[in-house]
N, C-alpha and C. Protein backbone atom coordinates (compact mmCIF):
# COMPACT_ATOMS: atom_id res chain seq x y z
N UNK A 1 98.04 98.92 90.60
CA UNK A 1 98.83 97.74 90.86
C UNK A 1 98.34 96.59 89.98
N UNK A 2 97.01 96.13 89.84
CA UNK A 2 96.63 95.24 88.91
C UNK A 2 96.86 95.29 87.36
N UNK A 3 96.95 96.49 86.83
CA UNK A 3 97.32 96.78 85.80
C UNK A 3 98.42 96.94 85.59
N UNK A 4 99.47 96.98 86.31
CA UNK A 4 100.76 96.57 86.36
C UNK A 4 101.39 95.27 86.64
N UNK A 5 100.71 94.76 87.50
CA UNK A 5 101.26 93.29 87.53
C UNK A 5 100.75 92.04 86.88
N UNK A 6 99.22 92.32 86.80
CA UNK A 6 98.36 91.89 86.43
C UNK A 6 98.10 91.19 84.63
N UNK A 7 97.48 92.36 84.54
CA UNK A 7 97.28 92.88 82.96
C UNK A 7 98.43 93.01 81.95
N UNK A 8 98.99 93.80 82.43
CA UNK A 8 100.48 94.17 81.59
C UNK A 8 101.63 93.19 81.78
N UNK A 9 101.67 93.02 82.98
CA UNK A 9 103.39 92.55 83.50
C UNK A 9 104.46 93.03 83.74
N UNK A 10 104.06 94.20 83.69
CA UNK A 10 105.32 95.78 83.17
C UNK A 10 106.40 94.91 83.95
N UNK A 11 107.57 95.10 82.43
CA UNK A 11 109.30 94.83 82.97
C UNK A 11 109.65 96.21 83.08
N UNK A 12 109.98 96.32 84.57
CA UNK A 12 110.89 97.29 84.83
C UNK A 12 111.95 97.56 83.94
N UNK A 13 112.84 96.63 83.22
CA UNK A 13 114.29 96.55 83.56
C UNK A 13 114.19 96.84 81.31
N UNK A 14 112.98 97.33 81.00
CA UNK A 14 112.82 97.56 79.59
C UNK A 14 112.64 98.92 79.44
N UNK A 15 113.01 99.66 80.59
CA UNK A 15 113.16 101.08 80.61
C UNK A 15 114.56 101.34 79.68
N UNK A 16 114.59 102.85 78.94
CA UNK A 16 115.68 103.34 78.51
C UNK A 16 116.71 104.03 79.32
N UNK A 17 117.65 103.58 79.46
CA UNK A 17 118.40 104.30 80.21
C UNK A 17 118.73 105.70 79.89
N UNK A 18 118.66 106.29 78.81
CA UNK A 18 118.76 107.62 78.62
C UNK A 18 117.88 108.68 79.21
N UNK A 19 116.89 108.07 79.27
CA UNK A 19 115.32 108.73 79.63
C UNK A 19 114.54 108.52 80.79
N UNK A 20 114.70 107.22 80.99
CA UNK A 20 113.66 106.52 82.33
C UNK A 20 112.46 106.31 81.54
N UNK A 21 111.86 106.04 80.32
CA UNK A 21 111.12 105.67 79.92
C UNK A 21 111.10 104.67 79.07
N UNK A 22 109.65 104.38 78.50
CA UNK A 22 109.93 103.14 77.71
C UNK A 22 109.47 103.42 76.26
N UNK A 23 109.63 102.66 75.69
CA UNK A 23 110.11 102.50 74.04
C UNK A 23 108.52 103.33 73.97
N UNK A 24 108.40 104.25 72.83
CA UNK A 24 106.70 104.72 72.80
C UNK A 24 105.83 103.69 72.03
N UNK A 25 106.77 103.00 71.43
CA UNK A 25 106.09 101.93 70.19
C UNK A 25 106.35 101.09 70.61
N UNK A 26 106.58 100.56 72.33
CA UNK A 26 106.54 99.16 72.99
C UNK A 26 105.31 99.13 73.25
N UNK A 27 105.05 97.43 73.82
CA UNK A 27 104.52 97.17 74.61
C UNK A 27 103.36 98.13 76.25
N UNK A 28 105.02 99.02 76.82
CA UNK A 28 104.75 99.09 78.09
C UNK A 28 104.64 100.91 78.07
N UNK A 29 104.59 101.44 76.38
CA UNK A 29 104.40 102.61 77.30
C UNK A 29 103.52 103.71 77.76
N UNK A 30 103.75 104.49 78.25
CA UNK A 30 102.35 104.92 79.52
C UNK A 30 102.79 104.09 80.52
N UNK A 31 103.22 103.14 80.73
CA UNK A 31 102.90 102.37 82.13
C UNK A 31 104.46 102.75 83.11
N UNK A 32 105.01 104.07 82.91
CA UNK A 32 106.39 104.27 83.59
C UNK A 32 106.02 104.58 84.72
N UNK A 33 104.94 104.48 85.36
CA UNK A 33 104.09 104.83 86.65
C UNK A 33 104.12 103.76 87.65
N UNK A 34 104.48 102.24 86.38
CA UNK A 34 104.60 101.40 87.46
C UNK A 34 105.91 100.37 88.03
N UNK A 35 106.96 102.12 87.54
CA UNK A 35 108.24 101.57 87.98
C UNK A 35 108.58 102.52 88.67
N UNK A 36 109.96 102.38 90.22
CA UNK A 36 110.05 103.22 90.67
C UNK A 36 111.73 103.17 89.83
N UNK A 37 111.50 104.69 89.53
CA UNK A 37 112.71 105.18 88.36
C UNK A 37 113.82 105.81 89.14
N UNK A 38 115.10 105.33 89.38
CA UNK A 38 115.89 106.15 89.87
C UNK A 38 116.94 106.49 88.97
N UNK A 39 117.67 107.59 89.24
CA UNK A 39 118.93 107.99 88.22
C UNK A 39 119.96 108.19 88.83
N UNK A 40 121.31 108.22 88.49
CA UNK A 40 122.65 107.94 88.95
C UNK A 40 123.66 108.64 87.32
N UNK A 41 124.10 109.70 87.53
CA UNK A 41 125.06 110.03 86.46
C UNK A 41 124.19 110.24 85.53
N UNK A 42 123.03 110.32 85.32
CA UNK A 42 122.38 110.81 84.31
C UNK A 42 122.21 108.96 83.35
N UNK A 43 121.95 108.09 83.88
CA UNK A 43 121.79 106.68 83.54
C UNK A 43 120.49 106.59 84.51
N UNK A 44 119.28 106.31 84.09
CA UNK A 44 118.19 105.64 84.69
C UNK A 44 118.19 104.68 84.46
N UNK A 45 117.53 104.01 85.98
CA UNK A 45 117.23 102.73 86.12
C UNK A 45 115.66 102.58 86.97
N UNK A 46 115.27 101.17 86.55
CA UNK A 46 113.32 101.06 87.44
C UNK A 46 113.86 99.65 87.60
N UNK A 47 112.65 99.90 88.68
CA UNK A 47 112.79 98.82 89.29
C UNK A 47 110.90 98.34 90.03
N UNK A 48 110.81 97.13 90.20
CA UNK A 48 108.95 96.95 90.70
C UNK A 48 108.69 97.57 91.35
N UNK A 49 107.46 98.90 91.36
CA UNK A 49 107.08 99.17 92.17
C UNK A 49 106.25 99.43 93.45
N UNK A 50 105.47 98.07 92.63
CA UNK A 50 104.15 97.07 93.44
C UNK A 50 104.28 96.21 94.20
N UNK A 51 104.44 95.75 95.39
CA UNK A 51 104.33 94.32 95.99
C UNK A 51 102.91 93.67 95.59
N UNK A 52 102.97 92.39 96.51
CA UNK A 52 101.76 91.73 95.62
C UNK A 52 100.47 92.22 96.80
N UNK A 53 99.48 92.54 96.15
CA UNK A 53 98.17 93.57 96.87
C UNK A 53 97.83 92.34 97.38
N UNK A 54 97.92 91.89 98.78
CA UNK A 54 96.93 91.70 99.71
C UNK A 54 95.47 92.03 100.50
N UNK A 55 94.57 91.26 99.98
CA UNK A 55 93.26 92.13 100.30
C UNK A 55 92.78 91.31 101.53
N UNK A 56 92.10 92.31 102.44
CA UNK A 56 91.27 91.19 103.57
C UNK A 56 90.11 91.90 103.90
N UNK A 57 89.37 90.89 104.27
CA UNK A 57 87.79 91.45 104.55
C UNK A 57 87.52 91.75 106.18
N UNK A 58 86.96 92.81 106.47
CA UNK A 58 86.56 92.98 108.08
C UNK A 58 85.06 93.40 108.14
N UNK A 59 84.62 92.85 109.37
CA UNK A 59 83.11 93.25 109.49
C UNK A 59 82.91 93.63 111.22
N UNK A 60 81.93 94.56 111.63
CA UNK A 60 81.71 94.63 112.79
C UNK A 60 80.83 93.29 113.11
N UNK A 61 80.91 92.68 114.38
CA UNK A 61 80.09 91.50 114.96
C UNK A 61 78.25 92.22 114.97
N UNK A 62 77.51 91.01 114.81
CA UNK A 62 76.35 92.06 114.31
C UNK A 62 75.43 91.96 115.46
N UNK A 63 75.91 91.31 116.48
CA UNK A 63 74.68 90.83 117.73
C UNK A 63 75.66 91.65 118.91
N UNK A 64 75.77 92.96 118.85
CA UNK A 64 77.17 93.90 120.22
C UNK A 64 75.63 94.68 121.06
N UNK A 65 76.11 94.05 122.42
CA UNK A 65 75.48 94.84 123.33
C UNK A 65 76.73 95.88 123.80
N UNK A 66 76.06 97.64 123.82
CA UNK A 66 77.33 98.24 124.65
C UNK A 66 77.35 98.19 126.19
N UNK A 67 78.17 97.95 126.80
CA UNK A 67 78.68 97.89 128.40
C UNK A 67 77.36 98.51 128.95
């Protein structure tokens, strides 16, 4: 996900429609991993396939008497 949204920026929408891939001498390609590719009539289309990664931290309490 970071390397897709992140690093790169991958545009979905710079996919080939013939193929579902992207240009080999672009920018983005290798990165068709971070589109979700669907096809219709033999026309592909991508679209984002990352939301934005939410991270959160958890810890056990460090002073637990058990029952």
């Amino acid at each position: 996900a970071w390397a897709c949204r992140v690093e790169k920026n991958v545009d979905c929408g710079q996919l080939n429609p013939a193929n579902g891939a992207f240009d080999p001498e672009g920018e983005f390609a290798g990165y068709e991993g971070c589109c979700a590719i669907s096809e219709s009539d033999g026309v592909f289309s991508g679209s984002d396939r990352f939301d934005t990664v939410e991270e959160r931290a958890w810890a056990s309490p460090i002073w637990y008497e058990a029952p």
